[in-house]
Protein backbone atom coordinates (compact mmCIF):
# COMPACT_ATOMS: atom_id res chain seq x y z
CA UNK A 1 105.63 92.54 102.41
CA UNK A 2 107.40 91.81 105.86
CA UNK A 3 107.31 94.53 108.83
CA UNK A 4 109.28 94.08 111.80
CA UNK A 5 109.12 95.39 115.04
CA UNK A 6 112.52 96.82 116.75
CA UNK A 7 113.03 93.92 118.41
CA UNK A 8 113.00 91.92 115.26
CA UNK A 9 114.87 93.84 113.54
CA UNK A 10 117.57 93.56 115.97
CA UNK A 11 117.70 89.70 116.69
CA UNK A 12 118.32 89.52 112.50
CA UNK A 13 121.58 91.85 113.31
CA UNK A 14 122.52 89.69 116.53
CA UNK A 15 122.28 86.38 114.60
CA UNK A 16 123.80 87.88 111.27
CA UNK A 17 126.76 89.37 113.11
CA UNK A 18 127.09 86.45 115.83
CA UNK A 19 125.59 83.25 113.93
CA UNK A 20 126.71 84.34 110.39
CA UNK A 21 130.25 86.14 110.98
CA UNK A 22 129.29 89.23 109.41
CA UNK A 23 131.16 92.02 110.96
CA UNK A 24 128.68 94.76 112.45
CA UNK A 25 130.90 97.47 110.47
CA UNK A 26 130.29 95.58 107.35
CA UNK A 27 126.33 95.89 108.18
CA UNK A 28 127.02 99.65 108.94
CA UNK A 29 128.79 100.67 105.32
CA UNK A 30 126.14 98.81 103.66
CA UNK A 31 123.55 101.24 106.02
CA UNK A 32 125.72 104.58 105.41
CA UNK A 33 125.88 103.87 101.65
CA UNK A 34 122.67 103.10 100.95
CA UNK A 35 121.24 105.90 102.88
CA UNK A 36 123.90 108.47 101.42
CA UNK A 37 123.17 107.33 97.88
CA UNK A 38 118.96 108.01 98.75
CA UNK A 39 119.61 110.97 99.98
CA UNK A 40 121.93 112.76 96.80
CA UNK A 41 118.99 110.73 94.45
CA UNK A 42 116.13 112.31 96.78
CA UNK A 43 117.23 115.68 97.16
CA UNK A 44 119.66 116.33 94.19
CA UNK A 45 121.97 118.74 96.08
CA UNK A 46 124.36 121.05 94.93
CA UNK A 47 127.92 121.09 95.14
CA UNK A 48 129.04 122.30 98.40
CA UNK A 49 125.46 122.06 99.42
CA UNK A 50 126.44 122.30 103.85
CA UNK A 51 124.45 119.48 105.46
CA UNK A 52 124.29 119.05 109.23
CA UNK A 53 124.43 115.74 110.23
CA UNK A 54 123.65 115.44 113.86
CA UNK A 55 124.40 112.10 115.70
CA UNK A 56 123.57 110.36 119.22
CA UNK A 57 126.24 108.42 120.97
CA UNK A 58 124.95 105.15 119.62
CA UNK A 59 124.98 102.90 116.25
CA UNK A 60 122.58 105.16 114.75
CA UNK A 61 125.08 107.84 114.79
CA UNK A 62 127.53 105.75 113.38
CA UNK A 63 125.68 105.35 110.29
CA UNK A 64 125.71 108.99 110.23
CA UNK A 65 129.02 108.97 110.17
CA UNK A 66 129.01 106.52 107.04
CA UNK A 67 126.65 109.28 105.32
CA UNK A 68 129.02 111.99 106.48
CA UNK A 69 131.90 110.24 104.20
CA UNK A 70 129.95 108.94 101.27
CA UNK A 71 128.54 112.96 101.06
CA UNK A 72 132.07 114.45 101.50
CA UNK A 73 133.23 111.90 98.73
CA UNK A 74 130.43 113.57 96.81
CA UNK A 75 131.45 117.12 96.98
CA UNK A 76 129.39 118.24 99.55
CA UNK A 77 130.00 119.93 103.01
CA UNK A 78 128.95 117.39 105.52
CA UNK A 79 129.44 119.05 109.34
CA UNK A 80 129.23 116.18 112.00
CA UNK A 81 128.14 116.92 115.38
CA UNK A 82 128.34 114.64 118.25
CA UNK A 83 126.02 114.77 120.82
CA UNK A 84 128.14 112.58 123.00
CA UNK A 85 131.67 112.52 124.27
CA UNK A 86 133.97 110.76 122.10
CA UNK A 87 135.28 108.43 125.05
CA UNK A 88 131.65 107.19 125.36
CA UNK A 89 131.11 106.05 121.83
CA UNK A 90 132.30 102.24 121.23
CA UNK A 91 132.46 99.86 118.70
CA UNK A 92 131.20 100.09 115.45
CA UNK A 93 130.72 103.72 115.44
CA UNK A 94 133.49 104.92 116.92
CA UNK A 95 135.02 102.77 113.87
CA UNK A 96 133.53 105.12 111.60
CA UNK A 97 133.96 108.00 113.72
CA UNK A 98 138.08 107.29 113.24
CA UNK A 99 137.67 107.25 109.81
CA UNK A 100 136.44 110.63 109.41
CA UNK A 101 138.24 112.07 112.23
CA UNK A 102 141.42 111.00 109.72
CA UNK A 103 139.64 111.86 106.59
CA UNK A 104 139.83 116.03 108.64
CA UNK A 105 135.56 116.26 108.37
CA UNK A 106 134.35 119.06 110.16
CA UNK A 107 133.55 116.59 113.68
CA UNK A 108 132.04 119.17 116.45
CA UNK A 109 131.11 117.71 120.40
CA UNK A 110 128.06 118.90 121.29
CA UNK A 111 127.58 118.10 125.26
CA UNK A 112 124.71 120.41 126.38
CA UNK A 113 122.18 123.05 125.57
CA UNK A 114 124.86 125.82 125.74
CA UNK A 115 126.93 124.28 123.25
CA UNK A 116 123.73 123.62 120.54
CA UNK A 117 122.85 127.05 121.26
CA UNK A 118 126.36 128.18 120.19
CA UNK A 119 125.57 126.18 116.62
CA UNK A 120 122.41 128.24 116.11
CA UNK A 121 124.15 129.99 112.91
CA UNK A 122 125.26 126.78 111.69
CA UNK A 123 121.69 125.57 111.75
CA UNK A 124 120.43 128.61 110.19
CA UNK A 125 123.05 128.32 107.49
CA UNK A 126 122.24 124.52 106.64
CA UNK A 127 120.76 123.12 103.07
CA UNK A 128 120.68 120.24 104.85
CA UNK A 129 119.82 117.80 108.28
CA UNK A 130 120.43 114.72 108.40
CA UNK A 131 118.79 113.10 111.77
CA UNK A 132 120.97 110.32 113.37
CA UNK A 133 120.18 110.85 116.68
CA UNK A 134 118.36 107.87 117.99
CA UNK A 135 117.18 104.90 116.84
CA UNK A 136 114.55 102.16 116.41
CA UNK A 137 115.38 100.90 120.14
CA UNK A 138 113.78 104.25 121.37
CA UNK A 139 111.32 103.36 124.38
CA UNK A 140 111.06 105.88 126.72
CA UNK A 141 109.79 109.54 125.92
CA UNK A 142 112.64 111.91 124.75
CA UNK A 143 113.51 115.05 127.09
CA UNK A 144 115.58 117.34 127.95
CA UNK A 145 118.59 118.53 125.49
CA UNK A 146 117.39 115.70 122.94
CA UNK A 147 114.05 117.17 123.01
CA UNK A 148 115.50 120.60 122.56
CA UNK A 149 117.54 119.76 119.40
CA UNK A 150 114.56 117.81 118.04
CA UNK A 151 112.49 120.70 118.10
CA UNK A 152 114.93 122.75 116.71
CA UNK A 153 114.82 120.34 113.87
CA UNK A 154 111.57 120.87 112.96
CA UNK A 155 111.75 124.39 113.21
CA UNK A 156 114.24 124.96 111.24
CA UNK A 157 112.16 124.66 108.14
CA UNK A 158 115.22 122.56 106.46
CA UNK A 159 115.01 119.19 104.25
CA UNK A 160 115.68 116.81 106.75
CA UNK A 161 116.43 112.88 106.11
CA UNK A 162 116.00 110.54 109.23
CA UNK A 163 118.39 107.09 109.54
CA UNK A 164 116.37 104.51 109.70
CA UNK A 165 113.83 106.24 111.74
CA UNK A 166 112.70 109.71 113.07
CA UNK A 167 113.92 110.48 115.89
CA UNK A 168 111.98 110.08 118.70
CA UNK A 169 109.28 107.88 116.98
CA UNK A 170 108.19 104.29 118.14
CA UNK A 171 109.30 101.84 115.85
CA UNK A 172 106.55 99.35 117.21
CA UNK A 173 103.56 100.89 117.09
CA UNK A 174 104.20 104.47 115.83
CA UNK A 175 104.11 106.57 119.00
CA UNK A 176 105.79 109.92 119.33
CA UNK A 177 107.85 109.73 122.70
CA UNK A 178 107.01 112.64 123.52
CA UNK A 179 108.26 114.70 120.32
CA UNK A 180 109.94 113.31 117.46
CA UNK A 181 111.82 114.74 114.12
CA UNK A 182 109.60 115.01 111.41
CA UNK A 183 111.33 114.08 108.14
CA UNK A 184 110.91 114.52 104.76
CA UNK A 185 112.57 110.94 104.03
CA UNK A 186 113.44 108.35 105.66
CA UNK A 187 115.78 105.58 105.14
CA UNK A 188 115.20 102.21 106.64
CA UNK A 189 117.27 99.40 107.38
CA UNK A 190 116.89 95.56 106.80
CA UNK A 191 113.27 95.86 106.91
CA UNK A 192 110.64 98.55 107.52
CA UNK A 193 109.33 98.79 110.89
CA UNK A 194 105.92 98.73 111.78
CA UNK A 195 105.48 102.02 113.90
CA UNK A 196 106.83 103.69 110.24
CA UNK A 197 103.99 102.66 107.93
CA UNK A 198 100.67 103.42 111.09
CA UNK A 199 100.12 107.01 111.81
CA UNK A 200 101.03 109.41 113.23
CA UNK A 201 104.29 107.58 112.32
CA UNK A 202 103.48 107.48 108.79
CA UNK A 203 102.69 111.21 109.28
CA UNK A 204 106.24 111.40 110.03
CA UNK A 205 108.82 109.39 108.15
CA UNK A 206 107.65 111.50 104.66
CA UNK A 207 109.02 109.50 101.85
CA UNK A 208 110.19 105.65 103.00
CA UNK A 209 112.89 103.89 101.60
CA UNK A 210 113.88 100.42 102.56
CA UNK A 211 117.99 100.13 102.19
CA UNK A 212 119.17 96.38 101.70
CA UNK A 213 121.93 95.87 103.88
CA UNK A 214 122.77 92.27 103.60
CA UNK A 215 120.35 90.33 105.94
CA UNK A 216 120.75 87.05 104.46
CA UNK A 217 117.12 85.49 103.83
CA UNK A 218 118.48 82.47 105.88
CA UNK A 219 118.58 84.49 109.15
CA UNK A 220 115.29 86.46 108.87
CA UNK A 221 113.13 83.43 108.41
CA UNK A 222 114.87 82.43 111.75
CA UNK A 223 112.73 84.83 112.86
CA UNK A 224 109.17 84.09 112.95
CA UNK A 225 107.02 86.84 110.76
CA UNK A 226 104.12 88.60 112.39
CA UNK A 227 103.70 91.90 110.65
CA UNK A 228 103.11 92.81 107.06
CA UNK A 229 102.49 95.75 104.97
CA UNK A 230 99.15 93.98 102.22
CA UNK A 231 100.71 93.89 98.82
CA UNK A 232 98.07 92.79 95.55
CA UNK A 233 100.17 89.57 95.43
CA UNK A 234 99.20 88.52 98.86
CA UNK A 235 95.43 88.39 96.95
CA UNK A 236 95.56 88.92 93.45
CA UNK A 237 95.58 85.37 92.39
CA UNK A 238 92.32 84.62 93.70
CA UNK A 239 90.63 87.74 92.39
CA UNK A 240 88.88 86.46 88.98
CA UNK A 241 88.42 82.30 88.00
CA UNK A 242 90.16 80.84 85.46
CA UNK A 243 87.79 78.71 83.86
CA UNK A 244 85.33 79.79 81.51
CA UNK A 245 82.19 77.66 82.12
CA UNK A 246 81.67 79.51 85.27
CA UNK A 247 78.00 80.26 86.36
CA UNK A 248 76.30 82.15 89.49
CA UNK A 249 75.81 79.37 91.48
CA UNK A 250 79.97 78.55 91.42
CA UNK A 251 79.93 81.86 93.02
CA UNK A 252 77.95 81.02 95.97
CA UNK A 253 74.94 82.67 97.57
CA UNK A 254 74.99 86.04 99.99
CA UNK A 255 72.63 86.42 102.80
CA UNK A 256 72.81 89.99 104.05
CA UNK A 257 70.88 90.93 107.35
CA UNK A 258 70.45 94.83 107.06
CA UNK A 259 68.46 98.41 107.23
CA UNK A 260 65.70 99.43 109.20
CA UNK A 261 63.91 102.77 108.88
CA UNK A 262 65.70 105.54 107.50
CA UNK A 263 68.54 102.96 106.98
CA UNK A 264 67.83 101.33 103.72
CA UNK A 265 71.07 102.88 101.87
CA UNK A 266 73.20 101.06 103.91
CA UNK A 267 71.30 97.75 102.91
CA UNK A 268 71.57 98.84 99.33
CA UNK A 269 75.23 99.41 99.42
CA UNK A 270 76.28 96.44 100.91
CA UNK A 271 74.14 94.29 98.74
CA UNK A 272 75.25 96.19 95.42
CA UNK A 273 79.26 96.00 96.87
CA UNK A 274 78.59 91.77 97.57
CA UNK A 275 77.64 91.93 93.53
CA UNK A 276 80.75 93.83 92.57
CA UNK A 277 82.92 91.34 94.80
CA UNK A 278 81.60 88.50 92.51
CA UNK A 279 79.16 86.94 94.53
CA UNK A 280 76.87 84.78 92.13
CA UNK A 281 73.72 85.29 94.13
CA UNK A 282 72.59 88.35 96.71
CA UNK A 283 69.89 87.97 98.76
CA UNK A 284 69.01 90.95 101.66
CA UNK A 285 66.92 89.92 105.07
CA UNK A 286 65.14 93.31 105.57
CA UNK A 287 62.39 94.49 107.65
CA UNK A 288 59.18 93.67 106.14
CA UNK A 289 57.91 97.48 106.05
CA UNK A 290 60.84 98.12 103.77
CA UNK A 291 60.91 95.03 101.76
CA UNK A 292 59.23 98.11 98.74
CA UNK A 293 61.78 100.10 99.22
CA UNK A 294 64.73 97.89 98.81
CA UNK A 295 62.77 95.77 96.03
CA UNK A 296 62.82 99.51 94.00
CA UNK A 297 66.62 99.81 94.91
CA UNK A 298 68.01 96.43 94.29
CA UNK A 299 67.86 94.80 90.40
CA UNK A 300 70.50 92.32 90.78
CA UNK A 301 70.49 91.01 94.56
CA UNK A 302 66.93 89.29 96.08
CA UNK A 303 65.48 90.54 98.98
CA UNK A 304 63.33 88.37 101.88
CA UNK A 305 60.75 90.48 104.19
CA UNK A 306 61.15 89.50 107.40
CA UNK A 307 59.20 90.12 110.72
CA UNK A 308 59.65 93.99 112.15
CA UNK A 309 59.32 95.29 115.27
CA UNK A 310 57.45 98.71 115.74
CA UNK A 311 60.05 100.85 115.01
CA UNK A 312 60.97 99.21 111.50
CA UNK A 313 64.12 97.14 112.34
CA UNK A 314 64.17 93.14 112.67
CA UNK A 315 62.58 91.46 114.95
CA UNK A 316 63.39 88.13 117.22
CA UNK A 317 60.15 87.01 115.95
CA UNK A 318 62.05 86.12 112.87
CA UNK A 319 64.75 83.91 114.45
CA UNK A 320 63.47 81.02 112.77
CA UNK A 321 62.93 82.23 109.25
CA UNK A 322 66.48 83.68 109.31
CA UNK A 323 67.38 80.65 110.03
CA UNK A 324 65.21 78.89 107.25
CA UNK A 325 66.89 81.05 104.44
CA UNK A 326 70.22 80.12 105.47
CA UNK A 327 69.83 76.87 104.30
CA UNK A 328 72.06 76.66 101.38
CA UNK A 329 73.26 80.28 101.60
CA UNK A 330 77.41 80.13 101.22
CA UNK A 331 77.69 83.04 103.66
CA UNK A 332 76.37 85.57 105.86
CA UNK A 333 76.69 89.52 106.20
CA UNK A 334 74.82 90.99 109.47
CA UNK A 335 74.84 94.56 110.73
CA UNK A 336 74.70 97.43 108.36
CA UNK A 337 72.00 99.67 109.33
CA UNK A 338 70.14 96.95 111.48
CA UNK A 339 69.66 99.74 114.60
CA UNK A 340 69.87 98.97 118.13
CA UNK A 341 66.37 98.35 118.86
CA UNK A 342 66.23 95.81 121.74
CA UNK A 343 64.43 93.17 119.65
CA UNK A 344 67.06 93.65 116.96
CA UNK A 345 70.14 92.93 119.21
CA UNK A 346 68.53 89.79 120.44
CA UNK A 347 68.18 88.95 117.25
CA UNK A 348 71.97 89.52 116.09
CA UNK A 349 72.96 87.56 119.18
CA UNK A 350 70.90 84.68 118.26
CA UNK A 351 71.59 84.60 114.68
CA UNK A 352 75.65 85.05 115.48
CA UNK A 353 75.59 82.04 117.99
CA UNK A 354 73.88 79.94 115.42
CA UNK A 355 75.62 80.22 112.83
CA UNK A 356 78.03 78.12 111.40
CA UNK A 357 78.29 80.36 107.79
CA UNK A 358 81.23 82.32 106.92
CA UNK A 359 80.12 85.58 108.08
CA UNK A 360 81.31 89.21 108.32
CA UNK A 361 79.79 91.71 111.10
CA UNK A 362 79.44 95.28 110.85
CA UNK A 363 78.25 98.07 112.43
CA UNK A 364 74.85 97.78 114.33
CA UNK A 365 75.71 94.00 114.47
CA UNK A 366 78.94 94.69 116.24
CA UNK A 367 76.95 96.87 118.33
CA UNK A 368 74.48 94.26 119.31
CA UNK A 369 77.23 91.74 120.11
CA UNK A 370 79.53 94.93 122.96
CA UNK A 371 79.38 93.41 126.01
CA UNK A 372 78.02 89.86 124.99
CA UNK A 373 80.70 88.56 122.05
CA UNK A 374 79.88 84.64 121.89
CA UNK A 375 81.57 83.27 118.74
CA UNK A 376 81.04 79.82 118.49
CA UNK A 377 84.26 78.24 118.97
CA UNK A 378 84.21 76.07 116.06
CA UNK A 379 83.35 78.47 113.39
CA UNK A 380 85.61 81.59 115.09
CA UNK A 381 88.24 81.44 112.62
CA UNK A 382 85.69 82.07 109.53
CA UNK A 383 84.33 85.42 111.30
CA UNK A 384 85.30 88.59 110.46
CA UNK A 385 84.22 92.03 112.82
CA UNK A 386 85.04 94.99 111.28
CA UNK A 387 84.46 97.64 113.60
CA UNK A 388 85.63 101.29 113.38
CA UNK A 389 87.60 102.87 116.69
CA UNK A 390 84.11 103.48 118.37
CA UNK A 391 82.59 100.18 117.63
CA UNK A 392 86.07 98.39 119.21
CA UNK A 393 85.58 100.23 122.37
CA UNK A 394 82.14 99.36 122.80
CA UNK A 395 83.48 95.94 122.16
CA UNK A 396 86.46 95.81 124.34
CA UNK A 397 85.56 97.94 126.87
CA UNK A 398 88.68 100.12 126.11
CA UNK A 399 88.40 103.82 125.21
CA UNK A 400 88.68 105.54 121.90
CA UNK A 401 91.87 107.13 122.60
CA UNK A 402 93.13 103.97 124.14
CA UNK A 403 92.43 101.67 120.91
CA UNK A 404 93.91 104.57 118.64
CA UNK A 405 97.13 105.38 121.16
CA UNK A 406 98.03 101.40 120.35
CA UNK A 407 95.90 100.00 117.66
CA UNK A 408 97.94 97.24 117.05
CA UNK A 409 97.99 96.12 120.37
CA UNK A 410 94.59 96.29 120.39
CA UNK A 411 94.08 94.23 117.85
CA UNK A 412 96.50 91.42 118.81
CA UNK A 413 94.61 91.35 122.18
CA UNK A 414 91.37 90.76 120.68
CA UNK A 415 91.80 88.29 118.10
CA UNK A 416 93.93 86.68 120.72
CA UNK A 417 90.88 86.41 122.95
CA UNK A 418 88.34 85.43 120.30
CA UNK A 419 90.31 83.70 117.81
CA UNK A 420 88.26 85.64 114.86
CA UNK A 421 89.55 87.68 111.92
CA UNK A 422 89.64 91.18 112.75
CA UNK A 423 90.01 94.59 110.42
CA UNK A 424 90.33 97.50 112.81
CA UNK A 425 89.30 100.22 110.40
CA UNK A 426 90.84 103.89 110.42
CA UNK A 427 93.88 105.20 108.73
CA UNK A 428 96.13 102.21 107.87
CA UNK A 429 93.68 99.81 108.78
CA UNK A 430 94.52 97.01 110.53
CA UNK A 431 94.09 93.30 109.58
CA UNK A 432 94.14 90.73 112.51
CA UNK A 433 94.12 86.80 112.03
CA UNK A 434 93.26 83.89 114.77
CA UNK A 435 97.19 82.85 113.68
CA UNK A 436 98.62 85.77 115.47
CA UNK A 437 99.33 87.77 111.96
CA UNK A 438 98.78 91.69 111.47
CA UNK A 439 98.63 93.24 108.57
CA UNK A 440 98.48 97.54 107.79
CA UNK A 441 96.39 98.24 104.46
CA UNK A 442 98.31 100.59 103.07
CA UNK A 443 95.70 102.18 100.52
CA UNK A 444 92.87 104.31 101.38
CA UNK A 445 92.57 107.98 102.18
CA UNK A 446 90.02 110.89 103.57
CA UNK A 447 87.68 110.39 100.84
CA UNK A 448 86.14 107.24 102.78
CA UNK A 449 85.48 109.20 105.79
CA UNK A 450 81.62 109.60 104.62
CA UNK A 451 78.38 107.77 105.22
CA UNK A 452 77.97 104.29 103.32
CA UNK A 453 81.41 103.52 103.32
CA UNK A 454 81.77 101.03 105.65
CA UNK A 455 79.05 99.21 104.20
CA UNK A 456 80.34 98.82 100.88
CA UNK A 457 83.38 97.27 102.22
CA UNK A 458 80.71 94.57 104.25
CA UNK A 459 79.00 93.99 100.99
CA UNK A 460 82.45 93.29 98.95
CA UNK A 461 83.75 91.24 101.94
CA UNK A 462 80.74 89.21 102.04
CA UNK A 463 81.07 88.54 98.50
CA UNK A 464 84.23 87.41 98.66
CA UNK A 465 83.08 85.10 101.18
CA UNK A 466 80.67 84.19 99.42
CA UNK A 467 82.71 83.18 96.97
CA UNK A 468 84.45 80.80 99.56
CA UNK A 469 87.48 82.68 100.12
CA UNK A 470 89.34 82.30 103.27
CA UNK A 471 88.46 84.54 105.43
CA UNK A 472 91.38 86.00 106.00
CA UNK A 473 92.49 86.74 102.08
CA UNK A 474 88.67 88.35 102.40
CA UNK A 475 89.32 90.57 104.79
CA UNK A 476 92.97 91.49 102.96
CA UNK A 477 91.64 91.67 99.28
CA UNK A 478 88.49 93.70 100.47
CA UNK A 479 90.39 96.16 102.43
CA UNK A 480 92.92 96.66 99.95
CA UNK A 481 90.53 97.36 97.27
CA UNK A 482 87.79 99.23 99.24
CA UNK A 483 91.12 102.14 100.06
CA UNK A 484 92.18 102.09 96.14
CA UNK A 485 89.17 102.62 94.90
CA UNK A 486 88.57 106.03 97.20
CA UNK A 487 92.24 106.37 95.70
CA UNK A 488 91.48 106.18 92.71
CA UNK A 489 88.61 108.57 92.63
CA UNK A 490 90.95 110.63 94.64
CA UNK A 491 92.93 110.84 91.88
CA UNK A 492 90.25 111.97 89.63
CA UNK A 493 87.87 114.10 92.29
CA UNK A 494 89.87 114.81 94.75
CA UNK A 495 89.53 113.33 98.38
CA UNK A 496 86.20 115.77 99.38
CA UNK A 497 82.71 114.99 98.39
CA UNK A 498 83.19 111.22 96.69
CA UNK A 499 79.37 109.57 97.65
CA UNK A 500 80.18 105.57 98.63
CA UNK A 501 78.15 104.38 95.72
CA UNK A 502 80.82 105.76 93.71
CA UNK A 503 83.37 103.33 94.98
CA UNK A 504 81.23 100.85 93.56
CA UNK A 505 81.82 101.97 90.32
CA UNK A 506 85.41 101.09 89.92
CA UNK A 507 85.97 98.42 91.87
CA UNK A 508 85.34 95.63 88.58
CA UNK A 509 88.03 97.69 86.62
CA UNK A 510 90.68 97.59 89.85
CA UNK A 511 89.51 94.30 90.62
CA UNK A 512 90.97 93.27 86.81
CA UNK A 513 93.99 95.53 87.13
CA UNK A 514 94.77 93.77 89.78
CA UNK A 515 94.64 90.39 88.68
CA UNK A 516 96.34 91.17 85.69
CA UNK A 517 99.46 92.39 87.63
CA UNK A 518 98.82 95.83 86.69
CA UNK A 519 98.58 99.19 88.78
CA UNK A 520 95.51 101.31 88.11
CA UNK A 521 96.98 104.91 89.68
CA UNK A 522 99.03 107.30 88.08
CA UNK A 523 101.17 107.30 91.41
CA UNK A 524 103.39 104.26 92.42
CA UNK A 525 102.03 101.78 94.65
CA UNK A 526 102.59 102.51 98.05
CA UNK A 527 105.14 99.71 98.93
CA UNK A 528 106.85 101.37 95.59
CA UNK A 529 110.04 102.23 97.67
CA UNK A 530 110.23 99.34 99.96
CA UNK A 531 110.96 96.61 97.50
C-alpha cells in the first residue's frame, strides 16, 4: 500500500488541479466531506453536540471549514475559529470560508494569545475539537501562540479529530516540531503519509483513515512510488507451492553460522525458525565444543562442528571448511550468537567477502562487519543486514538517538551506500531495498522486545532464502510475519512474558492464513482503514 511523503502528496494536487483541470475547491469538498462523514461515523455525536473547530490561515483550515458545514447540515453546533485575519486567507479557503460566513456559522478571529485566552469557556464547554490548524507542509518547529493552542488541545481532555494530520507532526518522517496535537483520529487525504504510520507519529494520529478525494490513478503514477505501508498481498503469493510433488531438496538447503558459549539458544532458534519458513534442509556451523549441545536441541536441522577458539566461539581456523560446506548450500545465515571474539570477527569478515550465497546477517555478524562493511559488489543486492538501532550505529557510525530521530533517512542513506537489502528493526520496522524502496511493517508489538527474538526472524528469513526468494519479498514476508505472530499471541497472552520459541509455534498456521487470503486476528488488519 502506497505512502507518500508531503511533497508527494502535493505534486499529485499541483498536477491534478493544473494538468487535469480539477478545480482545487472541488479537491477540498471531496476532503471536508469525507472527513465530516468519519468523524459523525467515529464518534457518533449527539444532536447539538458543540464542536470547536479551530483553523490556520491556510488550505488545511479550509477543509475545516468544509467539516464545519457538512456538521451544521448534521445538526450539530460547529463553532469556527480563525486563527488568521480574514484578509489574509486566499483562494480555496476563503471560498469555503464565504460559504459559511453566508450560511450565519458561529465564525470567531482569533489573532493572539489574549483572544484564545478569552475562548477558555468555550474550550471547556466543547464535546468536540476538530484540529485544522496546520498541515502536512509543516517543517519548522511550532512556537509561540500555535504552540500555546496546541497544548491547550491536548489538555483539554476532549475527542479531538486532526485533518489530514496532527498538528504539528512531520508528515515525512514522523517528527514532533516541537509539540504537536495528539488525536484520537485522523483523517488523511489522497494518500497516507509516511511520518503518520512511524512513531512517535503513529503514537499520535490514533485511529487513521485514508479519505479518497479524487486523485485520478493517472496522475499519481506520474509520480514515482518510494514508500509503502507491507500489505500480505505484497508476499502472500509466494508463501506455500502449488504443486504437489514437492520434496526437501525443491526447498533448498540452509547454512546457519551461529552460538558460541552460553549462546546456543540463539543457534537453536534460528535454525528451528529457517524450518518453519519452509526451508527443505537446515544445517548449523557451530563451535565444535557445542556441536552436543545443539545435536540434543536440534531434530530436524543438521549441525557441522567446526574449529573453536578458546573461548567457545568460531574460529578463522575454519575459513576453509566453512567454505567446503557451502558447496551446494542455497543460502547462508551468519551472526546469531557468534560473539565478538577477535578470531570470530575475522572469521565473519572472511566468510561475508566470500560469499556469493544469498545471505542474511544478524547480530554478532553485523557486529563483526561495524567499521569494515565489504559487500561484494556483485552479490550486494541478495544481502540482507538486519540490525536493531544499536547494531546500525555501530555500523554507520551514527548515534542511537540519531538513527531513531530519522530512521528512514537512515535507512535510505545506507542502502544507498551499500546497495544491500536492509530491515532496520524497532517499532514499525523499516524495510530498505538497493532500488531506493522503503517499506514500514506495520505488525508487531512489545511482546518481541525479549531475548531470541531477533533470531527467529534470521532463521525464517534465511529460510525463505533458502527457498530462493528474492531477497527483498524475504525480508517483507519475514518481517511481516515475525510482528503477527507476537500479535497474535498478543491476542491470546497478552504482550508481557511471550518466550521467542513461542513465535515459532504459529507461524505454519499464519503462514497458511495468509496464503489463503485470510486474516488470523480477531482485530482488523492494520491497513484496515486505509483501503
Amino acid at each position: 500500500m502506497r505512502l507518500v511523503k508531503a511533497s508527494e502528496m502535493q505534486e499529485m494536487d499541483r498536477k491534478t488541479i493544473q494538468e487535469l483541470g480539477i478545480p482545487g475547491v472541488v479537491l477540498m469538498e471531496n476532503a471536508g466531506r469525507g472527513a465530516a462523514q468519519t468523524f459523525l461515523g467515529h464518534f457518533s455525536p449527539q444532536a447539538g453536540s458543540r464542536v470547536l473547530i479551530i483553523c490556520g490561515r491556510g488550505n488545511n483550515g479550509g477543509d475545516g471549514y468544509v467539516v464545519a458545514r457538512y456538521l451544521h447540515e448534521a445538526g450539530l453546533r460547529p463553532i469556527v475559529m480563525v486563527l488568521s485575519h480574514k484578509e489574509k486567507i486566499s483562494g480555496d479557503a476563503l471560498i469555503n470560508l464565504n460559504i459559511i460566513h453566508g450560511m450565519g456559522l458561529d465564525i470567531r478571529y482569533l489573532l493572539d494569545e489574549e483572544a484564545w485566552e478569552a475562548q477558555q469557556s468555550e474550550v471547556a464547554h466543547a464535546h468536540y475539537i476538530v484540529d485544522a490548524i496546520l498541515g502536512t507542509g509543516l517543517n519548522s518547529p511550532v512556537r509561540g501562540y500555535y504552540a500555546r493552542i496546541i497544548e491547550d488541545i491536548n489538555a483539554s481532555g476532549k475527542p479531538v479529530m486532526s485533518i489530514d494530520i496532527p498538528s504539528g507532526l512531520n508528515a515525512d518522517n514522523g517528527a514532533i516540531m516541537g509539540v504537536a496535537v495528539r488525536a484520537d483520529l485522523t483523517v488523511t487525504f489522497g494518500f497516507p503519509k509516511v511520518g503518520q504510520v512511524i512513531f512517535p507519529g503513529r503514537d499520535l494520529v490514533g485511529r487513521l483513515v485514508r479519505i479518497d478525494i479524487s486523485i485520478p490513478q493517472s496522475v499519481s503514477t506520474q509520480v514515482p512510488e518510494q514508500f509503502r505501508l507491507t500489505v500480505p498481498e505484497d508476499f502472500a503469493d509466494l508463501l506455500v507451492e502449488n504443486r504437489e510433488d514437492v520434496h526437501k531438496g525443491h526447498r533448498g538447503h540452509l547454512l546457519i553460522l551461529a552460538g558460541s558459549t552460553g549462546k546456543t539458544g540463539a543457534a537453536t532458534l534460528a535454525a528451528l525458525a529457517a524450518v518453519r519458513a519452509g526451508a527443505g534442509l537446515v544445517t548449523v556451523g557451530v563451535p565444535e565444543g557445542l556441536n552436543p549441545i545443539l545435536e540434543e536441541k536440534l531434530t530436524e536441522a543438521m549441525t557441522v562442528p567446526l574449529p573453536q577458539t578458546p573461548a567457545g566461539s568460531l574460529s578463522i581456523k575454519g575459513l576453509s571448511e566453512v567454505e567446503n560446506i557451502m558447496e551446494g548450500k542455497t543460502a547462508l545465515a551468519i551472526g546469531p550468537g557468534l560473539s565478538t571474539n577477535p578470531e570470530t570477527v575475522e572469521l565473519v569478515r572472511a566468510v561475508v567477502s566470500r560469499c556469493s550465497l544469498p545471505m542474511v546477517i544478524d547480530a554478532d555478524g553485523l557486529n563483526a562487519l561495524a567499521g569494515a562493511l565489504d559487500l561484494p559488489k556483485e552479490s550486494a543486492a541478495h544481502v540482507i543486514l538486519t540490525p536493531h538501532p544499536g547494531e546500525m550505529s555501530r555500523l554507520t557510525g551514527k548515534t542511537t538517538a540519531e538513527i531513531q530521530a530519522n530512521r528512514i533517512l537512515t535507512a535510505a542513506e545506507f542502502v544507498d551506500s551499500y546497495a544491500c537489502n536492509l530491515v532496520l528493526k524497532g517499532a514499525r520496522s523499516l524495510i530498505a531495498t538497493p532500488q531506493g524502496r522503503i517499506f514500514v511493517n506495520p505488525t508487531g508489538n512489545p511482546a518481541l522486545a525479549s531475548g531470541g527474538a531477533g533470531d527467529v526472524l534470521t532463521g525464517l528469513i534465511g529460510g525463505l532464502l533458502a527457498r530462493r526468494w528474492p531477497p527483498e519479498k524475504a525480508a517483507l514476508a519475514c518481517t511481516y510475519i515475525h510482528g503477527l505472530a507476537a500479535d497474535l499471541l498478543a491476542e491470546e497472552m497478552g504482550k508481557v512474558g511471550i518466550m521467542a520459541g513461542e513465535l515459532l509455534e504459529v507461524i505454519p498456521a499464519i503462514i497458511t492464513s495468509l496464503h489463503e487470503g485470510n486474516w488470523p486476528l480477531k482485530s482488523p488488519p492494520p491497513h484496515f482503514d486505509l483501503l
